[in-house]
Protein backbone atom coordinates (compact mmCIF):
# COMPACT_ATOMS: atom_id res chain seq x y z
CA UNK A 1 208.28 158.15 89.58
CA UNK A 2 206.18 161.37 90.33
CA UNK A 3 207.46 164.88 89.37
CA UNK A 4 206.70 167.80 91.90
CA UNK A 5 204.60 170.92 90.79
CA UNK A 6 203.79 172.27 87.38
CA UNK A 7 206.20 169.66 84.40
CA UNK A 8 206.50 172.92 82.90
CA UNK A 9 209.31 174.64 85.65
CA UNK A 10 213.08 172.41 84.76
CA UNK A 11 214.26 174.08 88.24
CA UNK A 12 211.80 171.72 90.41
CA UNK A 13 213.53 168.50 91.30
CA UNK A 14 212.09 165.03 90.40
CA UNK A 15 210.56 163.26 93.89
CA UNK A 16 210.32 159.92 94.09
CA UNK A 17 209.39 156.70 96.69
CA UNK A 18 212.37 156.33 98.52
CA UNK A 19 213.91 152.81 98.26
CA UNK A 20 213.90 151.01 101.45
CA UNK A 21 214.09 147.08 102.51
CA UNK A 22 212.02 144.94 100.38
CA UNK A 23 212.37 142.09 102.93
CA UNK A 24 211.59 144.12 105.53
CA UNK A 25 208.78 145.67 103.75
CA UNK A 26 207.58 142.04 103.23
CA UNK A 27 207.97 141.42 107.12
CA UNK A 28 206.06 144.35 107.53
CA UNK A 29 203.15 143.91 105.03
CA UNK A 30 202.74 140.34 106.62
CA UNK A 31 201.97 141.56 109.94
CA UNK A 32 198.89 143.30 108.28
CA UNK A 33 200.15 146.68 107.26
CA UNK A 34 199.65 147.90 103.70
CA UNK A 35 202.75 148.94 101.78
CA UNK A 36 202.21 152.40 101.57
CA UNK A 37 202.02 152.67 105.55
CA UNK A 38 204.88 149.95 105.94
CA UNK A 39 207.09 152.20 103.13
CA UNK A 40 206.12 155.41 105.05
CA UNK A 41 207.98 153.55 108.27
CA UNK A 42 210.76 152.18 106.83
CA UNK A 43 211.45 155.46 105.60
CA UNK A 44 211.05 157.59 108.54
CA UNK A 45 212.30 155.31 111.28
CA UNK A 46 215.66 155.14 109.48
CA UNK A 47 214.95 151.67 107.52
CA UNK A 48 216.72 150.05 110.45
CA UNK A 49 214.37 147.51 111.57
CA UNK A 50 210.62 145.97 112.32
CA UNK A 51 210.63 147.39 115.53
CA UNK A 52 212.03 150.96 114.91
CA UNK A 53 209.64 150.77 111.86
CA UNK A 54 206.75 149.33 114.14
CA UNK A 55 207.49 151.79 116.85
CA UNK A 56 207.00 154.68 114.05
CA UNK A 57 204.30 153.13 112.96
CA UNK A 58 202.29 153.38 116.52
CA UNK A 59 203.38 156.84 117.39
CA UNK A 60 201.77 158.44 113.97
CA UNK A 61 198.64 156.39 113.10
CA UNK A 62 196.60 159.17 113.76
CA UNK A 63 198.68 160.93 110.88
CA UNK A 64 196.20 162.29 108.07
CA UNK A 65 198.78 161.05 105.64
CA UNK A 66 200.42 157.76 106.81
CA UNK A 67 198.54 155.35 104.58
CA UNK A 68 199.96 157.84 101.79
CA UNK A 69 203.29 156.93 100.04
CA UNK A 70 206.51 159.00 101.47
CA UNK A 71 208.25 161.28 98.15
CA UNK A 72 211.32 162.65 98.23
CA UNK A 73 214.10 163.87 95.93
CA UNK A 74 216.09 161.26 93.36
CA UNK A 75 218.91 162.60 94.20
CA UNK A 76 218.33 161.31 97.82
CA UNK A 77 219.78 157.94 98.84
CA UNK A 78 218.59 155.45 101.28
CA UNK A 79 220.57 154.03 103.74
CA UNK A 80 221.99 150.52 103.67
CA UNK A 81 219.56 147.67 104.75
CA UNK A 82 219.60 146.24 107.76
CA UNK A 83 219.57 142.36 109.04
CA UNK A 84 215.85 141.22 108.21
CA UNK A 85 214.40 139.23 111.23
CA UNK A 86 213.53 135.57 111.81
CA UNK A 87 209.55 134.42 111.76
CA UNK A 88 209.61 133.73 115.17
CA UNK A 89 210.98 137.54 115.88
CA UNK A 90 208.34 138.72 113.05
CA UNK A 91 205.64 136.82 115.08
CA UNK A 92 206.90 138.60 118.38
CA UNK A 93 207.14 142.37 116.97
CA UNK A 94 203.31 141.46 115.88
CA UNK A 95 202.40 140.22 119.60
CA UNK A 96 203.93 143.19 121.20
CA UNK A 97 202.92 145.52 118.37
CA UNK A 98 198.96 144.18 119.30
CA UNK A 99 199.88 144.31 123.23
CA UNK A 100 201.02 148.19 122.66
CA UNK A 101 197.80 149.38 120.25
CA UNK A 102 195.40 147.44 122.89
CA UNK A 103 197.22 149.24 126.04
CA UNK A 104 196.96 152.59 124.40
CA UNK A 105 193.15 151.71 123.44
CA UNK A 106 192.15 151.08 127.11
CA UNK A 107 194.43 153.98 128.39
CA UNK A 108 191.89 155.87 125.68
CA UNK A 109 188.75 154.65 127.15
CA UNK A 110 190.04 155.03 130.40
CA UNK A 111 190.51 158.98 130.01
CA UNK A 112 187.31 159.36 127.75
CA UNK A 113 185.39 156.95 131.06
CA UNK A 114 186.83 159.63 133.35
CA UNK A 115 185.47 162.87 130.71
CA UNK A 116 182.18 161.42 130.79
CA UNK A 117 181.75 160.58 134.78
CA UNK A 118 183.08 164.46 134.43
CA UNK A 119 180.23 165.57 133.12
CA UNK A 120 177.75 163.64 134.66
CA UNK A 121 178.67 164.86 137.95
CA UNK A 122 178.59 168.54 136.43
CA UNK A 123 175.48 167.87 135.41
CA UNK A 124 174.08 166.18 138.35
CA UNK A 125 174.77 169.40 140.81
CA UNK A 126 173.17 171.52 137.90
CA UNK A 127 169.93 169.34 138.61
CA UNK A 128 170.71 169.21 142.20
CA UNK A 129 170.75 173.21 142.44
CA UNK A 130 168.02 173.44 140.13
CA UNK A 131 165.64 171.38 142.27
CA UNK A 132 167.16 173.59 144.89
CA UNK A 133 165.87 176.59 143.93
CA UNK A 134 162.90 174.95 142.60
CA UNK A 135 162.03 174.28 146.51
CA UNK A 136 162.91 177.09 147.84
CA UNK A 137 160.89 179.16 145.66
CA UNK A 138 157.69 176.57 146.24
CA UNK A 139 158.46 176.72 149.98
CA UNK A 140 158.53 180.87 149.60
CA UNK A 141 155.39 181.03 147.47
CA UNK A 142 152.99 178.41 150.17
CA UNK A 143 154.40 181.09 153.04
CA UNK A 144 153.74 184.23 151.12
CA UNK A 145 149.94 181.93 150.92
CA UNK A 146 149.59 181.10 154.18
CA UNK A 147 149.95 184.71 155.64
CA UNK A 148 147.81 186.13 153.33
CA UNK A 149 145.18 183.57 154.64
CA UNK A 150 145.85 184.61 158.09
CA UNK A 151 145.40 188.17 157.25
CA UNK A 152 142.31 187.43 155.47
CA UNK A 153 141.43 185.13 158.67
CA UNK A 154 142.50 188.39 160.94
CA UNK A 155 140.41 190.86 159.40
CA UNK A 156 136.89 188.44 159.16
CA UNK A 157 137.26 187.72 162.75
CA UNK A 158 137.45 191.54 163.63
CA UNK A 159 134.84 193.03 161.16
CA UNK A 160 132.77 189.77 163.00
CA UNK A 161 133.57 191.17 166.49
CA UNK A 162 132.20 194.48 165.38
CA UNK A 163 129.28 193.28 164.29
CA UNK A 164 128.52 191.39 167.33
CA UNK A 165 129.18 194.57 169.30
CA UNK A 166 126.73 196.34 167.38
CA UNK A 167 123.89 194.07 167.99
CA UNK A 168 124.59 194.15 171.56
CA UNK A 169 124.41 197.68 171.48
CA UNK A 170 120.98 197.55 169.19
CA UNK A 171 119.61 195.08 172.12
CA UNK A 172 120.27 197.26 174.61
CA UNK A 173 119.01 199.77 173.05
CA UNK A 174 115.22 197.70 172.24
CA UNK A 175 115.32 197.01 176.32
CA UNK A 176 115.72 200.57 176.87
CA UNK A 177 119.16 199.99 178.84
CA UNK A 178 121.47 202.76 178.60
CA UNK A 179 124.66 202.07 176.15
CA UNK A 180 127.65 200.65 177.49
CA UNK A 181 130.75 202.82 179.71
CA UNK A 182 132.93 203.95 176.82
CA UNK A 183 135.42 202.70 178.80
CA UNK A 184 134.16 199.07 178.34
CA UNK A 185 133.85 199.70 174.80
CA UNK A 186 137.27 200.82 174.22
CA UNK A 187 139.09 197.62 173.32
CA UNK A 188 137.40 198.00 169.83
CA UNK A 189 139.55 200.88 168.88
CA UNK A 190 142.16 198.88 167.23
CA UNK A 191 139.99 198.36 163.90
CA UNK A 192 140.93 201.94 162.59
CA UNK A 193 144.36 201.03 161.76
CA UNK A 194 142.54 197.64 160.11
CA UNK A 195 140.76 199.70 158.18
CA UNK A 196 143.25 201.73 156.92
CA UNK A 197 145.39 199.08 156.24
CA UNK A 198 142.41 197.97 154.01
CA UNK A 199 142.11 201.26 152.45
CA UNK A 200 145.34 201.18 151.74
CA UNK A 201 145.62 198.07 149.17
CA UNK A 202 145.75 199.38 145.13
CA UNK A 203 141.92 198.91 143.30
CA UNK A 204 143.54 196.83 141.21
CA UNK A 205 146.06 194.13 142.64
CA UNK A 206 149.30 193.78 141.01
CA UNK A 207 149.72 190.22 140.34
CA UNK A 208 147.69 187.95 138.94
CA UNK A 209 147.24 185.43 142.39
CA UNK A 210 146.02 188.76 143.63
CA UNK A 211 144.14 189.33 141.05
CA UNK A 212 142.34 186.56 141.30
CA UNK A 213 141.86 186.81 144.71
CA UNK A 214 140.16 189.91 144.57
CA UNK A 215 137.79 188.62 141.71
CA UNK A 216 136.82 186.10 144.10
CA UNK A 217 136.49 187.96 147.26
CA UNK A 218 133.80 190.62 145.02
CA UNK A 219 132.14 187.70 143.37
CA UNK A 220 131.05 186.34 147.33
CA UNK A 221 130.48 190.00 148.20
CA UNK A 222 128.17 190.26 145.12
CA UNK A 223 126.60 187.19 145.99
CA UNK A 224 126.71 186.87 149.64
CA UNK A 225 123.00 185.78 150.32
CA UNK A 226 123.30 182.52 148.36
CA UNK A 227 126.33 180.60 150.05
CA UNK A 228 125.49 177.40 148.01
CA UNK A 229 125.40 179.54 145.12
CA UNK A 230 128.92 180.95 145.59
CA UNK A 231 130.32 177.68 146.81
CA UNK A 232 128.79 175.82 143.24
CA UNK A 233 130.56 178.86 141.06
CA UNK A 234 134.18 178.26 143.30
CA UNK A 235 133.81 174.32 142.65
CA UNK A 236 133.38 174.57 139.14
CA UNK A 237 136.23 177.25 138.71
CA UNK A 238 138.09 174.93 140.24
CA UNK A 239 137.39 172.11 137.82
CA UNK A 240 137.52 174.08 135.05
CA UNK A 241 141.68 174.80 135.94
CA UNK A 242 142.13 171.38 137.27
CA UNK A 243 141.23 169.95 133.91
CA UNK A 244 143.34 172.50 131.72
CA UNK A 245 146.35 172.30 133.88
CA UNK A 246 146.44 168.29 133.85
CA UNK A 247 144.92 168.03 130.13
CA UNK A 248 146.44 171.02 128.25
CA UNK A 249 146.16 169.21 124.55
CA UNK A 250 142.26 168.74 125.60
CA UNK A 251 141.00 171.08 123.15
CA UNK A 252 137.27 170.43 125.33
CA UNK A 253 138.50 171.61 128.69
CA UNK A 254 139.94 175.04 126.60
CA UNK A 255 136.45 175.97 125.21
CA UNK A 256 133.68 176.96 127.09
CA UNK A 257 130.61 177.36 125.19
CA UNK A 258 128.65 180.56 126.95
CA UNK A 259 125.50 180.27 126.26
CA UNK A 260 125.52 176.54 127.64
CA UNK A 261 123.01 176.64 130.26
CA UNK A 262 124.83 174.73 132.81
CA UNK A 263 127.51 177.52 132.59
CA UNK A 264 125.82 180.58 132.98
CA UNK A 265 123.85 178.90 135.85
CA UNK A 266 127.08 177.69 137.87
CA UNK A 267 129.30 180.67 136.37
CA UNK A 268 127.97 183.06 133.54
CA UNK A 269 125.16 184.25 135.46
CA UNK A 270 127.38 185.36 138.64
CA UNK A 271 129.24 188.72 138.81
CA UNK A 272 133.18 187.79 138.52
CA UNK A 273 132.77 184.50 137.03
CA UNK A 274 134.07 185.13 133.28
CA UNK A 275 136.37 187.63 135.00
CA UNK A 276 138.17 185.00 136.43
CA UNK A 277 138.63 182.60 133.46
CA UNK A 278 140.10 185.08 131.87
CA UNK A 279 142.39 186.02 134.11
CA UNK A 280 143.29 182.09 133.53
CA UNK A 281 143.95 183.03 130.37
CA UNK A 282 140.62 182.12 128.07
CA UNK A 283 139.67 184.64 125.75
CA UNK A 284 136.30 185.56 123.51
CA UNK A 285 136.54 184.42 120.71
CA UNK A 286 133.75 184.21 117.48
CA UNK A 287 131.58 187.20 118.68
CA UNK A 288 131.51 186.57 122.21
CA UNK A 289 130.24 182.92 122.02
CA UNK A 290 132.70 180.88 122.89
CA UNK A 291 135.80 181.71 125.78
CA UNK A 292 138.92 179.91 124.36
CA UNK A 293 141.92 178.95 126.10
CA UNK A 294 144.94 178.66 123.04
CA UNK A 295 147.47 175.93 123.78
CA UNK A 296 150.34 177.96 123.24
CA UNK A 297 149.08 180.54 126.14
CA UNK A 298 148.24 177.91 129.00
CA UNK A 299 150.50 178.71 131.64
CA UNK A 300 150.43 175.83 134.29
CA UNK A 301 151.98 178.37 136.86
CA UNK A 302 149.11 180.48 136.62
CA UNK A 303 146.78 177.92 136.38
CA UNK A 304 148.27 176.86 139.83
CA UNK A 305 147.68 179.76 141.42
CA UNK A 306 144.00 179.84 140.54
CA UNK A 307 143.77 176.33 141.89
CA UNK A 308 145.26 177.33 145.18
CA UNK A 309 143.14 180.72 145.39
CA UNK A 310 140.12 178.35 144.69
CA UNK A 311 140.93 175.66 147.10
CA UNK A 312 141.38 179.11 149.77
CA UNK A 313 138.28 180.53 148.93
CA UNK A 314 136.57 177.38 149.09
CA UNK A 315 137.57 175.77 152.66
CA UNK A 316 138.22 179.36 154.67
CA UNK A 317 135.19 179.75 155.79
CA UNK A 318 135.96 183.63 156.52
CA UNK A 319 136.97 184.04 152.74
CA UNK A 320 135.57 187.18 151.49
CA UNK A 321 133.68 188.77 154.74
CA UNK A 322 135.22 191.88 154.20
């Protein structure tokens, strides 16, 4: 017997368990159900029978409170008991009782299967689109490459047409032949608006690819009567990204050591050289002795772009004529 609230308020009724059938309450608690949750049915479903009470008893065993004993007023009376059943009905209810919880456990799985496939196929067009855009942004950047290779191309060829026009006209000139009909000349006049398409471009670029490929193209101008000297700094650039980009934990491919003799022959010692490590991102660092590449500030995309600015400078052979 349990009383209801504070003992101290007479007004508040007495609750107790509610009687119900003891031999039905045995019935149930041999089936495998404790007595508080067997009570709890008995009492809800009416005290009728196993299977009204085993019926009750699947619909709410997600209840917070059905292993909890039902309470209710003493005044309340319970209904009369019904006929208890035989063993071989007990041992039926408890086949179709397992037979119901198993169907509703697969019917479960089922819907939380078809949740999950759900979401992998969500997340398998995110990827999808991802990879999408991913390729279409790669495929953008190699065109944007490839036609400022071709302009590069353009403009060597014509500044090298030029100059062969001028030595014919200095040869002509040593044989004492008079210079050419202007009219026969006058297919060079297009390189005026190549020039001032050239004079045109910002002193500084404004991204870093062009960045770099500016600090390349002066570094062969500075340079431009030792080819093999150039072609050593460009090869070594390029291994110096290469190893970053594919070893970025390396703490010996992010620290370049400037007085090393090695470096300021195939780098230091050439105009533009430091310039462009640093515009991979290595810094000075402990007076000006060491350039240092941090791991938090390697940045594979830009590291790509030197590569591929590298690998342009180094196999166009017009690279940097202008």
């Amino acid at each position: 017997m349990v009383e209801a609230g504070d003992g101290s308020n007479s007004n508040k009724e007495e609750l107790v368990v509610p009687e119900v059938d003891q031999q039905l309450l045995v019935q149930l608690e041999e089936m495998g159900f404790s007595k508080e949750r067997a009570t709890r049915a008995l009492h809800y479903s009416g005290n009728v029978s196993i299977e009204a009470a085993a019926n009750w008893i699947v619909e709410h065993e997600n209840d917070p409170d059905i292993d909890q004993l039902p309470l209710v007023p003493v005044s309340t009376k319970s209904e009369a008991s019904k006929p208890s059943l035989t063993p071989e009905e007990i041992h039926q209810k408890q086949q179709e009782l397992r037979e119901r919880a198993r169907k509703k456990k697969e019917e479960e799985e089922k819907r939380m299967e078809k949740e999950r496939e759900k979401e992998r196929i969500r997340v398998g067009k995110e990827l999808l689109e991802a990879k999408r855009i991913e390729e279409e942004n790669e495929r953008k950047r190699i065109i944007a490459l490839r036609k400022a290779e071709k302009e590069e191309e353009k403009r060597a060829r014509e500044k090298i047409r030029q100059k062969l026009e001028e030595d014919k006209a200095e040869r002509r000139r040593k044989l004492g032949l008079p210079p050419e009909d202007p009219a026969a000349v006058k297919p060079s006049a297009p390189p005026p608006p190549v020039e001032e398409k050239k004079s045109s471009l910002p002193v500084r670029p404004a991204t870093k690819a062009e960045q770099m490929r500016e600090c390349l193209r002066n570094l062969k101008q500075n340079h431009k009567d030792n080819d093999a000297k150039v072609k050593t700094a460009f090869n070594t650039l390029f291994t110096y990204a290469k190893n970053v980009a594919t070893n970025p934990n390396e703490e010996k491919f992010r620290k370049i050591k400037l007085s090393n003799p090695a470096f300021q022959d195939r780098v230091g010692n050439l105009k533009g050289g430091i310039e462009f490590l640093e515009l991979c991102g290595f810094e000075k660092i402990e007076g000006g002795e060491f350039l240092y590449l941090p791991r938090e500030k390697v940045d594979t995309a830009v590291l790509q772009s030197a590569g591929n600015e590298l690998s342009s400078a180094i196999n166009n052979p017009f690279f940097g004529v202008l």
